[in-house]
Protein backbone atom coordinates (compact mmCIF):
# COMPACT_ATOMS: atom_id res chain seq x y z
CA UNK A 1 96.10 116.06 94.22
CA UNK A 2 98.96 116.57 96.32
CA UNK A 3 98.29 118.91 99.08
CA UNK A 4 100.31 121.87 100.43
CA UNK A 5 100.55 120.18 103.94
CA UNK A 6 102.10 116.96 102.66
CA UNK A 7 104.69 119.30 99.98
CA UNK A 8 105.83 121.19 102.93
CA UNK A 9 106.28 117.87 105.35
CA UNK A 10 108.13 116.63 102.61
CA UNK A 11 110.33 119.85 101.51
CA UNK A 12 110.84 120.48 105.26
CA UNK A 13 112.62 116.82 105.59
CA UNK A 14 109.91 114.50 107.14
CA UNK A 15 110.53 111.06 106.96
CA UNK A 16 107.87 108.99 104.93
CA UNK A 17 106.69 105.26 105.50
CA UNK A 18 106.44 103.12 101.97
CA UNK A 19 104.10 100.35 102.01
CA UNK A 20 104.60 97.77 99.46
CA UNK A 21 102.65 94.37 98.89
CA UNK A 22 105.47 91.41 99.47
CA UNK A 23 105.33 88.24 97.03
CA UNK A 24 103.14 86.83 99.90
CA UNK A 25 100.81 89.37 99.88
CA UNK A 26 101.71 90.87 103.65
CA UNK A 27 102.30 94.28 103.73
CA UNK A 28 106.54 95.56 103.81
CA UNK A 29 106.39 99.12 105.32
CA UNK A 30 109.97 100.99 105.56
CA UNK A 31 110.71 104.54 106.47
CA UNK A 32 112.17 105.70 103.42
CA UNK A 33 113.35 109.45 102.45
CA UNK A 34 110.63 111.12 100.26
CA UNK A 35 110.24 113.83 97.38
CA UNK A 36 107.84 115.75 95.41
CA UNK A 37 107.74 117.17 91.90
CA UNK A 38 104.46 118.81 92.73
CA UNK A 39 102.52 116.22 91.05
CA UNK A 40 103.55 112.82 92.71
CA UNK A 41 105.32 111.29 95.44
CA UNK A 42 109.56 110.29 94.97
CA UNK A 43 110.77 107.73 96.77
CA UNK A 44 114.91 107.11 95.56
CA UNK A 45 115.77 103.01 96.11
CA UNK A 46 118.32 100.84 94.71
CA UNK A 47 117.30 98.26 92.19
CA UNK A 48 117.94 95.35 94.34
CA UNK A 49 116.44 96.53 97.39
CA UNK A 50 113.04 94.43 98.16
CA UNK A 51 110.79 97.40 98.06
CA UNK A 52 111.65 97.93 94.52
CA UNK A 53 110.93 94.45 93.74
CA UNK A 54 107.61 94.88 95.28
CA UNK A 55 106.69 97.60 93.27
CA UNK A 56 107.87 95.66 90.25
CA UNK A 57 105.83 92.90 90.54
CA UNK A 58 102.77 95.40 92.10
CA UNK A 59 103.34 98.64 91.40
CA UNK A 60 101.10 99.83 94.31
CA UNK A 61 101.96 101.89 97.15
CA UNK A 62 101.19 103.79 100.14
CA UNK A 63 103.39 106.53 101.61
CA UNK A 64 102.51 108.27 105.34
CA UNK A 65 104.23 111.26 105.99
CA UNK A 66 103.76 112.18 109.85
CA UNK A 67 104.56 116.13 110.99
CA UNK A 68 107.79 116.16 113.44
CA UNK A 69 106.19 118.24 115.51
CA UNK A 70 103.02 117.04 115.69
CA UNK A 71 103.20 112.82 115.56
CA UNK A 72 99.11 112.84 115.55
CA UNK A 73 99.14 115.28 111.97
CA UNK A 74 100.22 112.75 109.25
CA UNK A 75 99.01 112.63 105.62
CA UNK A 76 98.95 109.52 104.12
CA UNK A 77 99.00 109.04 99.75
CA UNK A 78 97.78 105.82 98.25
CA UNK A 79 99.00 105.51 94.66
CA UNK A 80 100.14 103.73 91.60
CA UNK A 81 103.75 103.50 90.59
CA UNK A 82 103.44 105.68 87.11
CA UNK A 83 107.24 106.05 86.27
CA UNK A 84 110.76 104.80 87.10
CA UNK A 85 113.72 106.94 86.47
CA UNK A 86 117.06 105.18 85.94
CA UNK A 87 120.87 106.72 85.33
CA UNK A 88 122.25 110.05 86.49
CA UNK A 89 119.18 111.08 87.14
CA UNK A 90 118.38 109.10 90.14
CA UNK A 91 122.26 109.11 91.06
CA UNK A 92 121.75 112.94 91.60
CA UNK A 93 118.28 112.76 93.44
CA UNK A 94 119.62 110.40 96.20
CA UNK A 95 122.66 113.35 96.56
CA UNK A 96 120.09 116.00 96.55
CA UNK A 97 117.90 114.20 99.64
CA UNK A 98 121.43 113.43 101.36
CA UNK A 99 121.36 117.30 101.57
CA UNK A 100 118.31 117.43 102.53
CA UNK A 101 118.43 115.03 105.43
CA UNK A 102 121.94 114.90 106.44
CA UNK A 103 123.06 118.03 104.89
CA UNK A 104 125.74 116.27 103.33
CA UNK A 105 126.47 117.35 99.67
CA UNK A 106 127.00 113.59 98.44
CA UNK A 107 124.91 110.57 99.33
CA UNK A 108 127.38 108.78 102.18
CA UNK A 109 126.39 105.42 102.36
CA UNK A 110 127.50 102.62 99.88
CA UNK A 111 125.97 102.01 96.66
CA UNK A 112 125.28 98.31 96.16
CA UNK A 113 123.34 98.21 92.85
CA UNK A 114 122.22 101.32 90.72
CA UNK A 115 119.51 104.03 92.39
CA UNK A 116 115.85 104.14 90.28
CA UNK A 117 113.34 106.91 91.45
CA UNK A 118 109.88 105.48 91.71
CA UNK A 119 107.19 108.31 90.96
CA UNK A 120 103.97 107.40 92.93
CA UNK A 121 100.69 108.93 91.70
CA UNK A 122 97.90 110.00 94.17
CA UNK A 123 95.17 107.90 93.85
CA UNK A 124 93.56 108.44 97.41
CA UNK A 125 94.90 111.13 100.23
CA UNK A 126 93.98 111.22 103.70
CA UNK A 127 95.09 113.66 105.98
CA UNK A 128 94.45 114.27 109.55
């Protein structure tokens, strides 16, 4: 369901927006770096990081990925959290985006608690 406009966004290094639903119920949206594996949406988090909580306890989301060049083209994916990927795994992904978005070969920033990879699944897409 994922669309060639929103792969290339994404494999060209646009910055995505995550919407989560907060214990509350309000809405937490964070700009967040984003992946594909063709089929869903990667976002890479720490486990302790309130997003991931929100997903936890909801595991709905919404991710808006606006074109750099173009701030009124954006596509926006509506989903359900389908997987989490723990370990290595997501240690390597958050290195691989760092090289994507920084062009830095490891992740710089301090690692407070481990990464997870939360795999979205399109539900709803809206582009404009």
């Amino acid at each position: 369901m994922l669309t060639e406009k929103i792969k290339g966004l994404i494999e060209g290094g646009a910055i995505g927006m995550l919407a989560t639903v907060l214990p509350s119920g309000l809405v937490q949206n964070q700009p967040v770096w984003v992946d594909t594996d063709g089929e869903h949406i990667l976002v890479n988090t720490e486990i302790e990081r309130r997003k991931y909580k929100n997903i936890q306890a909801n595991p709905i989301a919404t991710v808006t990925v606006m074109d750099p060049d173009n701030h009124w083209s954006w596509t926006e994916v509506r989903g359900k959290v389908v997987e989490t990927v723990h370990g290595q795994d997501a240690r390597d992904h958050i290195d691989k985006l760092a090289k994507r978005y920084l062009g830095k070969d490891d992740y710089p920033n301090p690692i407070a608690s481990p990464r997870v990879i939360v795999k979205i699944a399109p539900q709803q897409l809206y582009e404009r």
